[in-house]
Protein backbone atom coordinates (compact mmCIF):
# COMPACT_ATOMS: atom_id res chain seq x y z
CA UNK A 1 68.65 -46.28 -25.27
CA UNK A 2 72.31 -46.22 -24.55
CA UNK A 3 73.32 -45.75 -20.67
CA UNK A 4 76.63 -43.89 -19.88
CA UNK A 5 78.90 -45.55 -17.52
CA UNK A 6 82.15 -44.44 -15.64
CA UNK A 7 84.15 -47.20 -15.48
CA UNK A 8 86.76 -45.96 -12.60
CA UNK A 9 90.06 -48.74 -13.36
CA UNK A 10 93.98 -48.01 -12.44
CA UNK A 11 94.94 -50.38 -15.15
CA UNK A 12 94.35 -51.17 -18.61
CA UNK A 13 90.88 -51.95 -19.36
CA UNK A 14 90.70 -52.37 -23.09
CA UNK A 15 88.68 -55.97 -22.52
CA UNK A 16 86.11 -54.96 -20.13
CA UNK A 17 85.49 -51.83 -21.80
CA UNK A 18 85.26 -53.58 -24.92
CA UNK A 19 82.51 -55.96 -23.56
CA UNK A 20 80.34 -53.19 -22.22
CA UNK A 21 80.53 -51.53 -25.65
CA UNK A 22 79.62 -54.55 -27.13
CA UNK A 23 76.46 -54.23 -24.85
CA UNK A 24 75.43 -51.30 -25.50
CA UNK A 25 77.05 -48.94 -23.03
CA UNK A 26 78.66 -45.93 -23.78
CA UNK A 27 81.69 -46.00 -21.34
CA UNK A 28 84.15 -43.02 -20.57
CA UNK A 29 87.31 -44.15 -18.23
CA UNK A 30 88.64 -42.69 -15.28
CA UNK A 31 91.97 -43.70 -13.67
CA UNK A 32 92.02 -42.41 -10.19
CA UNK A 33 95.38 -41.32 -10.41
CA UNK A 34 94.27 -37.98 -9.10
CA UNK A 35 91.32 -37.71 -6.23
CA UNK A 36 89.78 -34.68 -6.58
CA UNK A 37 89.94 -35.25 -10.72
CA UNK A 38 88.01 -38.05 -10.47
CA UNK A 39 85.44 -36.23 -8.17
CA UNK A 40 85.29 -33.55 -10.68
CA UNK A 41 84.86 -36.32 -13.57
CA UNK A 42 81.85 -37.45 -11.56
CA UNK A 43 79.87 -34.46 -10.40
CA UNK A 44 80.58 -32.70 -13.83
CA UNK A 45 79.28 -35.39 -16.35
CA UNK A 46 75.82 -36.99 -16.32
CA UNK A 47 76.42 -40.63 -15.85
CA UNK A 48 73.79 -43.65 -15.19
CA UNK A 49 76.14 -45.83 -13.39
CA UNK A 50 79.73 -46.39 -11.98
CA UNK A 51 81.89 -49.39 -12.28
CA UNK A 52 85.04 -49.21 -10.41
CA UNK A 53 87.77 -51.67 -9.68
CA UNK A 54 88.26 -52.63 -5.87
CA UNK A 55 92.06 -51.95 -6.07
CA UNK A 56 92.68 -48.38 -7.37
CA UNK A 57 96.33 -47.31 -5.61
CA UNK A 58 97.88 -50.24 -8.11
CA UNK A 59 99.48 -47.22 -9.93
CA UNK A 60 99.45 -43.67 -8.43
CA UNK A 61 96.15 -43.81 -6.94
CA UNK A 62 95.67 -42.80 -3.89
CA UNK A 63 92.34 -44.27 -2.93
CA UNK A 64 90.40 -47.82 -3.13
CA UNK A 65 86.88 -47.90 -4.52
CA UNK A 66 84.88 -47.60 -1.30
CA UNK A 67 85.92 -44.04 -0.57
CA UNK A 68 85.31 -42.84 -3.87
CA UNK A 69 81.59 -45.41 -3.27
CA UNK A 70 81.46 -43.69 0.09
CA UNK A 71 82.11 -40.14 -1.45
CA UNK A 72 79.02 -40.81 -3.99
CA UNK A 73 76.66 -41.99 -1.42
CA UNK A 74 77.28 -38.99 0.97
CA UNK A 75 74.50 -36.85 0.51
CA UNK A 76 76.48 -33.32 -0.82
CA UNK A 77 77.87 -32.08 -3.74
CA UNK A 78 78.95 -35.55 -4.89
CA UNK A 79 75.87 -37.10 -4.27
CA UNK A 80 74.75 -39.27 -7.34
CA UNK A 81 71.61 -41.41 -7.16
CA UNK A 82 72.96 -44.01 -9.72
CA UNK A 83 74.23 -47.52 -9.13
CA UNK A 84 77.80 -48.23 -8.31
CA UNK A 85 78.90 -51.81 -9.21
CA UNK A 86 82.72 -53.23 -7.44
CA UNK A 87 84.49 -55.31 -10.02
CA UNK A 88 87.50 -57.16 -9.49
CA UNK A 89 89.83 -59.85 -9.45
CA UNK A 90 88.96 -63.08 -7.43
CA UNK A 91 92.22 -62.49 -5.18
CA UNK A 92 90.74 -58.74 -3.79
CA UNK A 93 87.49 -59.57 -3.43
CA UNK A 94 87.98 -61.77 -0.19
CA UNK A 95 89.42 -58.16 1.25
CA UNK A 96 86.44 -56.27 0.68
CA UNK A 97 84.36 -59.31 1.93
CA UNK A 98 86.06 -58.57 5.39
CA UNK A 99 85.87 -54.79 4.93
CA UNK A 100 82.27 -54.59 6.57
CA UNK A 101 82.43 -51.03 6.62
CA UNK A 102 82.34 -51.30 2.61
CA UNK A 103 79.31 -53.84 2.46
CA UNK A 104 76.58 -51.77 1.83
CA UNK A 105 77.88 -49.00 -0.58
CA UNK A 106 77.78 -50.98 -3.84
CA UNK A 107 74.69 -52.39 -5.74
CA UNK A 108 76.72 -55.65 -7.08
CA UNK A 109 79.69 -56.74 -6.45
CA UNK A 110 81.28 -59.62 -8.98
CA UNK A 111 84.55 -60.56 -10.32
CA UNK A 112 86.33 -59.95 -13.45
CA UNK A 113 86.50 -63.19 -14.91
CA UNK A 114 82.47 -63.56 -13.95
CA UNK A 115 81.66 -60.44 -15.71
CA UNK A 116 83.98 -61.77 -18.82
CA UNK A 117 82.30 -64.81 -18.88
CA UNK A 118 78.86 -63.37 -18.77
CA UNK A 119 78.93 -60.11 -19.69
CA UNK A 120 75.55 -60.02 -21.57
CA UNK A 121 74.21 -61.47 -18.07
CA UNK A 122 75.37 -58.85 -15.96
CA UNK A 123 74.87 -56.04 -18.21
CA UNK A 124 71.14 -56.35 -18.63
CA UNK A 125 71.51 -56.75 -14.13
CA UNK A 126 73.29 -53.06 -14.64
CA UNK A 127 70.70 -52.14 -17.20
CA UNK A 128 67.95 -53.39 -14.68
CA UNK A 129 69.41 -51.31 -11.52
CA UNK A 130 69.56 -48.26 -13.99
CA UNK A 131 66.17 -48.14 -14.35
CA UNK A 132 64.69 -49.32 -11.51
CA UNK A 133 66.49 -46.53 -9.72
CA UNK A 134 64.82 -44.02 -12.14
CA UNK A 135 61.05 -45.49 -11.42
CA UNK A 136 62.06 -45.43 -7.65
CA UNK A 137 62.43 -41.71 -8.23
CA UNK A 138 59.46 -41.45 -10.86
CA UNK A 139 57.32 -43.17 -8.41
CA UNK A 140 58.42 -41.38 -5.52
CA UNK A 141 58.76 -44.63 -3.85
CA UNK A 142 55.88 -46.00 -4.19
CA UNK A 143 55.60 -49.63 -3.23
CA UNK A 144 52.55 -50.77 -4.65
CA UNK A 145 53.50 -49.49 -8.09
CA UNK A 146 56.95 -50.73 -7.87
CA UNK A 147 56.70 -54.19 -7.07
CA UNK A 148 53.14 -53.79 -9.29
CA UNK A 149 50.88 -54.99 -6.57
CA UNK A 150 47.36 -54.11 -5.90
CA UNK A 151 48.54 -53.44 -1.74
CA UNK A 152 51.40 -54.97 0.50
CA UNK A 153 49.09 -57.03 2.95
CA UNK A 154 51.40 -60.00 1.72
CA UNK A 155 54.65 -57.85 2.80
CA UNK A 156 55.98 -58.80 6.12
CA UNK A 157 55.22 -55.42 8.31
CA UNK A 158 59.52 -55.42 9.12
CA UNK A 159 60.08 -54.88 4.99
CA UNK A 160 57.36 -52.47 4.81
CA UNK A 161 59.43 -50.63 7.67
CA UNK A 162 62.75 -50.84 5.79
CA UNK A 163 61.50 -49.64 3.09
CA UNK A 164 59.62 -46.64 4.59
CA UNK A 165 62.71 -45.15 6.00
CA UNK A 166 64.86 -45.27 2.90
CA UNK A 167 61.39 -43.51 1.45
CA UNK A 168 61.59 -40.76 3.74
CA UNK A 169 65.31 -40.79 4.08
CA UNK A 170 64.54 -39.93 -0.36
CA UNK A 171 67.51 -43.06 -0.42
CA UNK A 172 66.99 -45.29 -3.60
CA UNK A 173 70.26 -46.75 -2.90
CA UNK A 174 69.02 -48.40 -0.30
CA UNK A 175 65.53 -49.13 -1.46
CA UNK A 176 66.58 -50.54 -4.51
CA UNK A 177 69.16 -52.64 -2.45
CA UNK A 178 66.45 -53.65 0.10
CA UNK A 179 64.32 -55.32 -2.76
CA UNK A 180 66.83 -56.64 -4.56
CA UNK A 181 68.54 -58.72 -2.18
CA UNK A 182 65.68 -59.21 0.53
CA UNK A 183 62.92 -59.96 -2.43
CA UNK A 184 64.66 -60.55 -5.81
CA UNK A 185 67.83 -62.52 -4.59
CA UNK A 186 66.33 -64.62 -2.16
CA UNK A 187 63.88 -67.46 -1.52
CA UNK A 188 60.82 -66.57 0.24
CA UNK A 189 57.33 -65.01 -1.08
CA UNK A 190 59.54 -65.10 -4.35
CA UNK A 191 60.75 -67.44 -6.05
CA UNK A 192 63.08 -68.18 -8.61
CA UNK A 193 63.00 -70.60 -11.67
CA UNK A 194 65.03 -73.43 -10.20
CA UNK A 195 62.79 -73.23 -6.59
CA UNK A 196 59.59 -72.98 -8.87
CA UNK A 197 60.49 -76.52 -10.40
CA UNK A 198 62.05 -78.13 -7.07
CA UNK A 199 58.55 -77.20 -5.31
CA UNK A 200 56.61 -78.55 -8.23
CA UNK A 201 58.80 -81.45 -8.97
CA UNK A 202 59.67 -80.73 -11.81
CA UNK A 203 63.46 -81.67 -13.74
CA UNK A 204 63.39 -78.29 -15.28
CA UNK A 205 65.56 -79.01 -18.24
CA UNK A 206 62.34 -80.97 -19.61
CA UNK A 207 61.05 -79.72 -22.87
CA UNK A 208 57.59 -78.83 -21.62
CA UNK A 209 58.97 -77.03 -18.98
CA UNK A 210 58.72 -73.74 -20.67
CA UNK A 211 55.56 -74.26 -21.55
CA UNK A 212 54.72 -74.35 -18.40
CA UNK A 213 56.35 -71.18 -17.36
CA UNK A 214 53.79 -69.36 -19.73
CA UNK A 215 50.89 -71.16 -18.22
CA UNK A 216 51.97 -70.07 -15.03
CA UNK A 217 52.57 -66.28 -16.23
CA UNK A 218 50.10 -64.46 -13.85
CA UNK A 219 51.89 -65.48 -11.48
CA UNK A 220 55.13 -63.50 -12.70
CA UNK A 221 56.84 -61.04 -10.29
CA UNK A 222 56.16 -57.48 -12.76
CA UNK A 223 57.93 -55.10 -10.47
CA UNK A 224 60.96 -53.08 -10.64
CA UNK A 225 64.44 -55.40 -10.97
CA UNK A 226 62.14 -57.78 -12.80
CA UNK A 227 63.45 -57.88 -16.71
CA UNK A 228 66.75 -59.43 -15.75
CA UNK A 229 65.35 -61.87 -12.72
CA UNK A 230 62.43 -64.22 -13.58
CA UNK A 231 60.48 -64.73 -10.16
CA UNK A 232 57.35 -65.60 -9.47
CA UNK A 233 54.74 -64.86 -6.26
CA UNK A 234 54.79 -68.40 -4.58
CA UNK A 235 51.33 -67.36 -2.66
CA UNK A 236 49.75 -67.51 -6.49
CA UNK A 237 51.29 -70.71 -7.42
CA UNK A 238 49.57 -71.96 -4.49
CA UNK A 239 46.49 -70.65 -5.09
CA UNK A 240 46.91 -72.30 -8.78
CA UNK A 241 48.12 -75.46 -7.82
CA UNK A 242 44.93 -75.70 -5.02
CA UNK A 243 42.33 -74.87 -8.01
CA UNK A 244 44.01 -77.36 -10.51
CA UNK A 245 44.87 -80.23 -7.64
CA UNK A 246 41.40 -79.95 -5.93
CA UNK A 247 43.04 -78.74 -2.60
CA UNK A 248 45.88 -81.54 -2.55
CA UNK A 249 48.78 -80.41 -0.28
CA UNK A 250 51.49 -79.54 -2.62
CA UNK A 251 54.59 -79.89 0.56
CA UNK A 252 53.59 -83.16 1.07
CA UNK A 253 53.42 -84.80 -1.81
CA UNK A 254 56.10 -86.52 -3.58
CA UNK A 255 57.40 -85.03 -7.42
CA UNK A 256 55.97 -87.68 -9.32
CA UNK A 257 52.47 -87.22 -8.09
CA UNK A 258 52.56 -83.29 -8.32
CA UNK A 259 53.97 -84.02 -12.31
CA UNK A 260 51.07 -85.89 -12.73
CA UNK A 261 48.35 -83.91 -11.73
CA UNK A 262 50.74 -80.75 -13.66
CA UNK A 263 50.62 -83.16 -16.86
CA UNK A 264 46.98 -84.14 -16.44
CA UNK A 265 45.76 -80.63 -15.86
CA UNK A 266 47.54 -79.33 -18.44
CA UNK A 267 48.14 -81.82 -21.06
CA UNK A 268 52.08 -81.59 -20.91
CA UNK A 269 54.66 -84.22 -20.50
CA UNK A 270 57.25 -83.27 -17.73
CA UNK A 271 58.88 -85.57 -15.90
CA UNK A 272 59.17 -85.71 -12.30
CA UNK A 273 63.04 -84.48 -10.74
CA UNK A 274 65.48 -86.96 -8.87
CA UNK A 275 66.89 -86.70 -5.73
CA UNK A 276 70.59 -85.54 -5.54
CA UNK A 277 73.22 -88.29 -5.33
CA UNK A 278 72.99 -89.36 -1.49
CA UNK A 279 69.55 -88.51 -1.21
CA UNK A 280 66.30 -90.28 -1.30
CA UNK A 281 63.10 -88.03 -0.51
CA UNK A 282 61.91 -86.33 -3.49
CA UNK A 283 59.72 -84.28 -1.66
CA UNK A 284 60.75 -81.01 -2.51
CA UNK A 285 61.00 -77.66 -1.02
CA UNK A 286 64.20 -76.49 -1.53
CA UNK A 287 67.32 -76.32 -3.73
CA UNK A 288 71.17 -77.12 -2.74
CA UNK A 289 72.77 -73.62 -3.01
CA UNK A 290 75.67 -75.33 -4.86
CA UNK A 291 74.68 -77.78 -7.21
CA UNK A 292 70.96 -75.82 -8.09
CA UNK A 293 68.96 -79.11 -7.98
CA UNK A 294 65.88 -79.95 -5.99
CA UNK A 295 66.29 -81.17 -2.01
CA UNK A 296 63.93 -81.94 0.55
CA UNK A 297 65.44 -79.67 3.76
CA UNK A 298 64.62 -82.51 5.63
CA UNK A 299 67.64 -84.11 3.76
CA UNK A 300 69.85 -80.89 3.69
CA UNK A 301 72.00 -78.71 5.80
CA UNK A 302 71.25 -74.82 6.65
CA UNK A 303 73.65 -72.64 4.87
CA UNK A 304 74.32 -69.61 6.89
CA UNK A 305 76.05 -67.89 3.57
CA UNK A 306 74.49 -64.68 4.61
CA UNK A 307 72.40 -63.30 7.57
CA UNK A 308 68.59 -63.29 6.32
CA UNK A 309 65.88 -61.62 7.58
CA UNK A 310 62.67 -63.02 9.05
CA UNK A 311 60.84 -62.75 5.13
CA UNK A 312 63.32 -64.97 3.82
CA UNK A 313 63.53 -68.48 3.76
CA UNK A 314 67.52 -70.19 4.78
CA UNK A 315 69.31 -71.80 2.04
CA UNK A 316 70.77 -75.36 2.19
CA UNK A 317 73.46 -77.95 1.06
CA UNK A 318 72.79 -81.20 -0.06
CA UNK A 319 74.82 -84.09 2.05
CA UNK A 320 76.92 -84.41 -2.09
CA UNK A 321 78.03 -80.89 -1.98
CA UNK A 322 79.21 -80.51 1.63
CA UNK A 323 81.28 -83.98 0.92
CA UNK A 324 82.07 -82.97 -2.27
CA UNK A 325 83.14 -78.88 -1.66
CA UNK A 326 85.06 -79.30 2.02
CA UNK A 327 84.93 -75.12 1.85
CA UNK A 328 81.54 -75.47 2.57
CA UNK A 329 81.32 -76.92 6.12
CA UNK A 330 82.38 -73.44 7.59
CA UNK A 331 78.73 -72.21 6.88
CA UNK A 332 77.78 -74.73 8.66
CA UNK A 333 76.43 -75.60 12.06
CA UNK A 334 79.22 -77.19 14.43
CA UNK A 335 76.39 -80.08 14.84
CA UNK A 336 76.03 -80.32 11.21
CA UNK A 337 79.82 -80.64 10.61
CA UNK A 338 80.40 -83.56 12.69
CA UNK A 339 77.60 -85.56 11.48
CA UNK A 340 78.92 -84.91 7.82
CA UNK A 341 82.55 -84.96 9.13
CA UNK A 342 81.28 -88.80 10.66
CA UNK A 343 79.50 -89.61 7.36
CA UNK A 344 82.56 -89.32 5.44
CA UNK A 345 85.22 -91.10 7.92
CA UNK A 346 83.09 -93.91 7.62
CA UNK A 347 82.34 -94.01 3.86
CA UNK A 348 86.55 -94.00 3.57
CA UNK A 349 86.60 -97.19 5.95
């Protein structure tokens, strides 16, 4: 099925276009010279999603992306239950980072030269949103059917909460926003591919790894957002790794001896990960946010990238990466910067 898509862009956008065409999209383009013309463009024609550009007034626009974003959400005449997607070039996108009153209007925001590079990545992520919005509506927002669980005793009674009032508020803006960054995009009773093998010990780019993967496929996350995000329910790893280990806690053991009883089990041949360059511990529970790659969080530093809610689990940087990428530190804890600002005056001496 081919999804229409309003791509709203004051300049020329014969690549972009070009890329979602390429993918499958049908795309019409709007350039914003004219307010009310653009409004018109949207409430007349039946579109599945909207792209815009940050900057629109380049030209003889009038009007950046979050008004027209605001506009959309409103509930009225312009009201469109579709996802709206802010791309744009890396040097605007640090202005609508500090534009909190545009943070929670758009489904994804990414850059231009991401989407270029990846455009098969991020259009099945568009694709994804399209529909999930659809069975949000379909479903009439039920959460049992759309995460495909048999109840939500497992849910954390706050999410349940969240996700009740966008329910009644008949929102699937912000239910669909709710799962996919509180559940899909984050560590905690999910987890993604690269967590799945830190926590198992795993060096994922092992042959047998994928054979794993299907071993491990009842424990796939089914539920809406779920055909361009691999995740898994880490309660039924557990509950795996307990009946194949004999009840061996999995936290405390070290990667080589959770490999082993993986290989044993199974009859596969991974091979346990490595600690990241100035670590030791390969008792793993985490990943560094930057480099991807299995870290004890005994050994890392709490990166406050984002507030998180009580579901989720923090992320961390690995001692390499906050040496290595100096941009980093300001996540950071003021504690945690001097002891890595100390650990690198004296590995200069």
């Amino acid at each position: 099925m081919s999804y229409k898509i309003l791509y709203i862009e004051d300049l020329p956008t014969g690549s972009i276009q070009n890329d979602l065409e390429r993918c499958g999209f049908e795309v019409a383009v709007n350039n914003a010279d004219d307010f009310n013309d653009t409004l018109s463009d949207i409430v007349d024609n039946e579109y599945d999603a909207f792209i815009m550009d940050f900057r629109l007034t380049a030209n003889t626009g009038r009007v950046d992306a979050p008004t027209f974003a605001s506009t959309i959400r409103t509930n009225g005449g312009n009201h469109k239950k579709c996802p709206i997607i802010l791309i744009s070039s890396e040097e605007n996108l640090p202005e609508f980072n500090n534009d909190f009153t545009s943070q929670d209007l758009f489904d994804m925001v990414i850059s231009k030269t991401k989407f270029r590079t990846c455009c098969q990545k991020y259009s099945k992520i568009i694709i994804d949103l399209i529909e999930s919005y659809r069975s949000i509506i379909l479903e009439s927002y039920n959460t049992t059917k759309l995460l495909n669980i048999e109840n939500t005793d497992y849910l954390d009674y706050r999410l349940i909460e969240i996700l009740d009032t966008f329910s009644k508020q008949k929102n699937p803006y912000g239910y669909c926003r709710t799962i996919f960054y509180s559940l899909i995009r984050s560590i905690g009773i999910l987890v993604g591919e690269d967590v799945l093998a830190a926590r198992l010990g795993i060096e994922k780019s092992c042959e047998d790894f994928n054979i794993l993967k299907e071993k491990l496929e009842s424990c796939k996350y089914r539920g809406i957002l779920s055909k361009a995000y691999d995740r898994w329910w880490f309660d039924q790893i557990l509950a795996m790794w307990k009946e194949i280990s004999g009840g061996k806690s999995l936290r405390r053991m070290k990667a080589a001896d959770r490999v082993d009883i993986i290989n044993n089990f199974w009859s596969l041949h991974l091979q346990p990960a490595k600690p990241i360059k100035f670590a030791s511990s390969s008792t793993f529970w985490t990943i560094c946010s930057k480099e991807l790659k299995p870290l004890d969080p005994n050994e890392g530093y709490i990166y406050n990238n984002k507030v998180i809610d009580v579901w989720q689990e923090p992320e961390y940087i690995s001692l390499y990466s906050a040496l290595e990428y100096p941009e980093l530190l300001e996540k950071l804890s003021p504690m945690d910067r001097k002891e890595i600002f100390e650990i690198g005056k004296n590995a200069r001496v």
